[in-house]
Protein backbone atom coordinates (compact mmCIF):
# COMPACT_ATOMS: atom_id res chain seq x y z
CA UNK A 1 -145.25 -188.32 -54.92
CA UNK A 2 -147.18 -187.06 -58.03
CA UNK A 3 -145.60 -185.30 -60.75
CA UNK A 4 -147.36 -182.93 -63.43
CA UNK A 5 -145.36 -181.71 -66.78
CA UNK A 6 -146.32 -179.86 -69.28
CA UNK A 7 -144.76 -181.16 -72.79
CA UNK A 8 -144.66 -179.87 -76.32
CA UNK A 9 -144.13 -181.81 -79.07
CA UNK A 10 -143.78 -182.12 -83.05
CA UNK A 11 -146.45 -185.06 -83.53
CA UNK A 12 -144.96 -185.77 -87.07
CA UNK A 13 -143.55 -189.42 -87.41
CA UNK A 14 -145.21 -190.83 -84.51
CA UNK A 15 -148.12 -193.02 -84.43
CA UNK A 16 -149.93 -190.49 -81.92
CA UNK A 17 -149.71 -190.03 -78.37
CA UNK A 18 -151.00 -193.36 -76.96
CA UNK A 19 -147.93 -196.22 -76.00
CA UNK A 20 -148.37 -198.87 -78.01
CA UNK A 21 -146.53 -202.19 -78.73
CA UNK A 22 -143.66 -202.10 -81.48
CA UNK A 23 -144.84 -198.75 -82.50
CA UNK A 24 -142.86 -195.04 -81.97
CA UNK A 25 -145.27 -193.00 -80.21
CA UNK A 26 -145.36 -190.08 -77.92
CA UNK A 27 -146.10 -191.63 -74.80
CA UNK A 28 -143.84 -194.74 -75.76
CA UNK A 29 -140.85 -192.17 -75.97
CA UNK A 30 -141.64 -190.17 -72.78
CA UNK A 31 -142.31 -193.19 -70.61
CA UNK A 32 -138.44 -194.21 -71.43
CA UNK A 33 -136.53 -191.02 -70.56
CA UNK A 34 -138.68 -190.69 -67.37
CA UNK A 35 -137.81 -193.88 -66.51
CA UNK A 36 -134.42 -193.58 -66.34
CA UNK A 37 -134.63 -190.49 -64.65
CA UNK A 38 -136.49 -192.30 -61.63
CA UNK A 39 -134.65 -195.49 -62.17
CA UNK A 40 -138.16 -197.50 -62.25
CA UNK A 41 -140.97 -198.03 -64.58
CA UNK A 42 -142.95 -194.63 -64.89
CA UNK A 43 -146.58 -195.11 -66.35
CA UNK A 44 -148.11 -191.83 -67.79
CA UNK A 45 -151.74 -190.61 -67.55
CA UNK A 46 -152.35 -187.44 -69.81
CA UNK A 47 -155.28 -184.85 -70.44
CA UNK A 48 -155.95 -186.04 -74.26
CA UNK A 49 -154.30 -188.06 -76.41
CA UNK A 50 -153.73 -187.21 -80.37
CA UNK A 51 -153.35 -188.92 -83.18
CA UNK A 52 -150.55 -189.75 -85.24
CA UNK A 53 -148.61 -186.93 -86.64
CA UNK A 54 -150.73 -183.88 -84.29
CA UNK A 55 -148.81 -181.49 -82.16
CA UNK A 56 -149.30 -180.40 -78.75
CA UNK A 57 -147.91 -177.03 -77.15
CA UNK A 58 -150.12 -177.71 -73.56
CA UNK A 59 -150.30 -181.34 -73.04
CA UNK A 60 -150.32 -182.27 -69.23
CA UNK A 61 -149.51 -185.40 -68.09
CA UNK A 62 -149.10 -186.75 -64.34
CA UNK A 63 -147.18 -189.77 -62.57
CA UNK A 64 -146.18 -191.50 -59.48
CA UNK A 65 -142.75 -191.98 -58.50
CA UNK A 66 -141.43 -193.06 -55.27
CA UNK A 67 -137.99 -191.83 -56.83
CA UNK A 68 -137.07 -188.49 -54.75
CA UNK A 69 -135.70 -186.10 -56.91
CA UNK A 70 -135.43 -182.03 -57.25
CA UNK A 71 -138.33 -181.26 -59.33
CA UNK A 72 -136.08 -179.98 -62.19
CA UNK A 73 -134.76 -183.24 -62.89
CA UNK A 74 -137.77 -184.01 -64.39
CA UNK A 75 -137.66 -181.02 -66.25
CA UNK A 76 -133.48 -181.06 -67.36
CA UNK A 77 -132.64 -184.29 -66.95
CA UNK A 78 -135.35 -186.10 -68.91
CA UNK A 79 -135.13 -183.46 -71.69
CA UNK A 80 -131.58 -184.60 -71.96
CA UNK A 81 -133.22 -188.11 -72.85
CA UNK A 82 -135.45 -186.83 -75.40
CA UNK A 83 -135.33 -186.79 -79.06
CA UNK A 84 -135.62 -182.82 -80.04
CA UNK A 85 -138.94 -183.38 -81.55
CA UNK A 86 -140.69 -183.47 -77.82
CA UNK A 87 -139.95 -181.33 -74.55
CA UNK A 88 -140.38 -181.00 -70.87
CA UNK A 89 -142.07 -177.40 -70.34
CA UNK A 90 -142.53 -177.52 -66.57
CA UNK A 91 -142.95 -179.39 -63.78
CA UNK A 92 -144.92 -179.50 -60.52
CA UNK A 93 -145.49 -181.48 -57.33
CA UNK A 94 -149.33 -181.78 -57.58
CA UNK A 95 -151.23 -183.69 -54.23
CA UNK A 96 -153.23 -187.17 -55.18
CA UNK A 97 -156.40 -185.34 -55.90
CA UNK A 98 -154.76 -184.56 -59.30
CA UNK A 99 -155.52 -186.25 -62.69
CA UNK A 100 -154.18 -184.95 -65.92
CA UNK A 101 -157.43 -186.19 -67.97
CA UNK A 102 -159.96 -186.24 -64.86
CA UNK A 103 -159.23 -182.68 -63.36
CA UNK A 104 -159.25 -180.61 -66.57
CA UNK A 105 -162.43 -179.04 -67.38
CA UNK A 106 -161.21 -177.95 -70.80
CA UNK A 107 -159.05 -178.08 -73.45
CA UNK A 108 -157.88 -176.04 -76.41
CA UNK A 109 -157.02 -176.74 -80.08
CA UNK A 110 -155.70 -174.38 -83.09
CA UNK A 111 -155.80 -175.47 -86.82
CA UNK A 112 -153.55 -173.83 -88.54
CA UNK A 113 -153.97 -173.77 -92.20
CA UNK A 114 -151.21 -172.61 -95.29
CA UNK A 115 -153.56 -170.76 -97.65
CA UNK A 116 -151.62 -169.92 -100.48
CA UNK A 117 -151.89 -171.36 -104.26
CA UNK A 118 -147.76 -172.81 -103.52
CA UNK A 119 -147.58 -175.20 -101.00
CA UNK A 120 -144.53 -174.33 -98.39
CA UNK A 121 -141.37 -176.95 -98.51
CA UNK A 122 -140.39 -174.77 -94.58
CA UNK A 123 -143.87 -175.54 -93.22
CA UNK A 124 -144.26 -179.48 -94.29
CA UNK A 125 -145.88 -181.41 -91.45
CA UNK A 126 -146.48 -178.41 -89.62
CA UNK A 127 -149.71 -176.16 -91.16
CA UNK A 128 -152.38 -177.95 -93.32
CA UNK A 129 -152.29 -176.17 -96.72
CA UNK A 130 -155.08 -175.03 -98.64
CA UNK A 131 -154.79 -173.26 -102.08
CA UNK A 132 -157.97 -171.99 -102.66
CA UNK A 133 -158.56 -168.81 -101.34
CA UNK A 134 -160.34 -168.97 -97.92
CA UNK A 135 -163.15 -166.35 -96.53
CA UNK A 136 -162.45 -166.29 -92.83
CA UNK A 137 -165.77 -164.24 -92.67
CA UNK A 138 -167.84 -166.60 -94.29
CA UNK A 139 -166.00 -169.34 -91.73
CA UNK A 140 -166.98 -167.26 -88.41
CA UNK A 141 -170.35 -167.14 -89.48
CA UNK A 142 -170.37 -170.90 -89.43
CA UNK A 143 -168.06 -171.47 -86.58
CA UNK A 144 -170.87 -169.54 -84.21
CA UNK A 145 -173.27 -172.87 -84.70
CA UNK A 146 -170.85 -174.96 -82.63
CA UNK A 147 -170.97 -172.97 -79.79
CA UNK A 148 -173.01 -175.25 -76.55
CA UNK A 149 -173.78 -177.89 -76.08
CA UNK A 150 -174.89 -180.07 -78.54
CA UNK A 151 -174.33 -183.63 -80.25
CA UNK A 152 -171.44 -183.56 -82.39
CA UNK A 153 -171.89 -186.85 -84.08
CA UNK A 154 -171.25 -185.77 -87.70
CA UNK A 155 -167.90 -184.80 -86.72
CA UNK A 156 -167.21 -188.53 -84.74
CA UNK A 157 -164.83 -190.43 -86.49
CA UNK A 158 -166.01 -194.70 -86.51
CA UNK A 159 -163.21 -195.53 -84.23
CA UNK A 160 -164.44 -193.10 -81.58
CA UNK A 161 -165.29 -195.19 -78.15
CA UNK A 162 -166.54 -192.02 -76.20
CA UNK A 163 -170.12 -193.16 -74.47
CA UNK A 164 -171.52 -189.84 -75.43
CA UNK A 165 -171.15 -187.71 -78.50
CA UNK A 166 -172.24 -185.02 -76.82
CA UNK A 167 -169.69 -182.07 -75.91
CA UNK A 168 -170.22 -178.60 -74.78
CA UNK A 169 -167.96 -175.88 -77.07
CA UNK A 170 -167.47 -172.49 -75.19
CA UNK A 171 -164.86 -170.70 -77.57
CA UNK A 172 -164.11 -170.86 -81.36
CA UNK A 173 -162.42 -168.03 -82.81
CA UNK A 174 -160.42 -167.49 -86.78
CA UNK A 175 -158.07 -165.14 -87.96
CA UNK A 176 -155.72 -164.46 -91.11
CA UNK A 177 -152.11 -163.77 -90.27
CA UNK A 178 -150.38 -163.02 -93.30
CA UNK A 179 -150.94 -166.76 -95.64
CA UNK A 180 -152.57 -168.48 -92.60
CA UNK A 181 -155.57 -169.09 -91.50
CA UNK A 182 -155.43 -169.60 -87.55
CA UNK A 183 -158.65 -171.46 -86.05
CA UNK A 184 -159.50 -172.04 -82.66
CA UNK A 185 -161.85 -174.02 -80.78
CA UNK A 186 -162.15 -174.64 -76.63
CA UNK A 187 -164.51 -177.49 -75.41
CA UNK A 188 -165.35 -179.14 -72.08
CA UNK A 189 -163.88 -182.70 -74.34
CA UNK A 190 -163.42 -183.86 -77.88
CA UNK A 191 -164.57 -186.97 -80.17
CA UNK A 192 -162.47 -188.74 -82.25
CA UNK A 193 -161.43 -186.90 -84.73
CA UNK A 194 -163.72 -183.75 -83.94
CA UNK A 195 -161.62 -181.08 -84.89
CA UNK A 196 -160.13 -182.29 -87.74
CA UNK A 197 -163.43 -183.10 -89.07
CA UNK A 198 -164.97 -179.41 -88.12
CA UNK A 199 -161.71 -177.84 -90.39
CA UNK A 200 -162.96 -180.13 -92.70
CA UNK A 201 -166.40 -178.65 -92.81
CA UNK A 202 -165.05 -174.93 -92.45
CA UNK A 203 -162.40 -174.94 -95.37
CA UNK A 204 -165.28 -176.15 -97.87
CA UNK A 205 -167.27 -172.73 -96.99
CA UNK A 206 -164.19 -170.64 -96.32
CA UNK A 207 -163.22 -172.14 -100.15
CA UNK A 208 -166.68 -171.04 -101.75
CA UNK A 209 -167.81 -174.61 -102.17
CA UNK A 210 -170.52 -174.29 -99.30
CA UNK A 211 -172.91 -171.60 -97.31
CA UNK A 212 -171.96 -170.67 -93.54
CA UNK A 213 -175.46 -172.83 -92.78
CA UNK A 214 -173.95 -175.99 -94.01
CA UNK A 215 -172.93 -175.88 -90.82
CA UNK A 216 -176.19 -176.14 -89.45
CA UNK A 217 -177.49 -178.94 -91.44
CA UNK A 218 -174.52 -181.18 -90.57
CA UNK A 219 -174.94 -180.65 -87.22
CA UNK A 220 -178.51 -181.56 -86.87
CA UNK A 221 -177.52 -184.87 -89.52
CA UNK A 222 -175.93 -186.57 -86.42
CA UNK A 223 -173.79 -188.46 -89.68
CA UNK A 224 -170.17 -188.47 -90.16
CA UNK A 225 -170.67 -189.03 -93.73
CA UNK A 226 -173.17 -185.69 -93.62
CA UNK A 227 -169.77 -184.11 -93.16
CA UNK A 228 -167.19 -183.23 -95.21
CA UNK A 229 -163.89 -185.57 -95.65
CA UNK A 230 -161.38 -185.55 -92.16
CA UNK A 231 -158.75 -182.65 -92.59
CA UNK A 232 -154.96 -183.42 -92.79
CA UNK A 233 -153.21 -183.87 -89.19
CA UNK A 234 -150.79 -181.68 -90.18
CA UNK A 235 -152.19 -178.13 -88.96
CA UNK A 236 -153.59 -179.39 -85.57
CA UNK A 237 -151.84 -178.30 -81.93
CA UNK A 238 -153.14 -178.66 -78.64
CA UNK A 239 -152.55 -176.01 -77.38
CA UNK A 240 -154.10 -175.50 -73.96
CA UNK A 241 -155.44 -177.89 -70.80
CA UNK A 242 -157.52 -176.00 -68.50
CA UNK A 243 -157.75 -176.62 -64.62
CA UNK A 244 -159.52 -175.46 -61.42
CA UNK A 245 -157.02 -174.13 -58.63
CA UNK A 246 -154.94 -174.64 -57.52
CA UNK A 247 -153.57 -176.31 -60.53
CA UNK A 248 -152.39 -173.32 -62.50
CA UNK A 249 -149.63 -174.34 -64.62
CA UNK A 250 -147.81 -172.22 -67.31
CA UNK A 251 -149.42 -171.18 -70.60
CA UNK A 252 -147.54 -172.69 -73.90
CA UNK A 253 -145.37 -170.09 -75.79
CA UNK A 254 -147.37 -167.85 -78.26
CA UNK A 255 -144.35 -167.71 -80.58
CA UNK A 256 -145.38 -171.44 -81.50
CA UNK A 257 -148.66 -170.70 -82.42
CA UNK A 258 -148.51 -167.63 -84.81
């Protein structure tokens, strides 16, 4: 049968999602505790992996197991095999059709950043701060450029091995909640690095430093070094995987995301 969980986790301390040889990651961790839950190697497929020290509130990930268990075994019994910094959410029988990465037609990320002149001990690995004072209104009138579809190769990071760096955004929004700044963006994919280099771009005009239609003129530079430098992993969730019916799984807690 195929399996499809939804899993949270606090990305700080491992070496991003993606299982790799002699090296604590995400994937590496999850791949263990479902294993012994199905008593037999479990091999994950997910709908995007992050980097080291990122957070995710939606990831999806599928696999097949010939084990035969109730499906909240995979829910209770391999959170009982997880370290507290990553959690089962759900889980659902899904037919072969499924693919965590292949299916999705979206996903969702939120930057979250401290802006305050102190930097927080509480929120350490878990907002990017910024002590200048930001301008969210000088930041929406920037963040409306990335909306479409368009190449987003200033914003690709050198290691990125996508064939295309085109990407097609349909949603960015930014708030202020009390000392944060909250930023969202939805696309159909993401490059290497994209939204990390974006906040990057939209703290230097939320700061003062650049006009809203810097923006614009990175954009149409199709170079990463047009750009401004990548932000801090710290602040970035992913927050949401989007999928056609009938795959409809549960939404990830608001409380986590301010």
């Amino acid at each position: 049968m195929r399996i499809a969980l939804g899993i949270e986790y606090n990305g700080h301390g491992y070496f991003g999602w993606q299982a790799q040889p002699n090296l604590h990651t995400v994937e590496g961790v999850l791949q263990e505790a479902l294993s012994k839950i199905a008593n037999e190697p479990i091999e994950l497929f997910c709908a995007g992996r992050t980097d080291a020290n990122v957070h995710a509130a939606g990831q999806v990930v599928h696999f097949d197991t010939r084990a035969k268990r109730h499906i909240d075994a995979w829910i209770w019994g391999v959170n009982s095999h997880l370290p507290s910094s990553i959690g089962v959410r759900f889980a659902r029988q899904v037919d072969h059709h499924f693919h965590a990465r292949f299916t999705a037609f979206a996903r969702r990320y939120q930057y979250i950043i401290y802006n305050h002149p102190i930097r927080s001990a509480l929120l350490s690995n878990r907002a990017t701060w910024h002590y200048y004072q930001l301008d969210i209104e000088r930041m929406r009138i920037a963040l409306k450029y990335l909306l479409g579809e368009q190449d987003f190769s200033s914003f690709r990071s050198s290691k990125c091995n996508s064939r295309t760096p085109m990407r097609r955004v349909t949603d960015v929004t930014i708030r202020r909640q009390a000392h944060f700044v909250i930023f969202e963006i939805e696309a159909n994919a993401f490059l290497h690095h994209m939204v990390r280099n974006i906040a990057g771009v939209l703290m230097k005009i939320g700061a003062g430093f650049k006009e809203p239609q810097w923006m614009i003129e990175v954009l149409e530079a199709k170079r990463r070094q047009a750009a401004a430098e990548t932000a801090p992993p710290d602040g970035l969730y992913l927050t949401a995987v989007r999928y056609p019916e009938p795959y409809i799984f549960p939404a990830a807690d608001p409380l986590f995301l301010l």
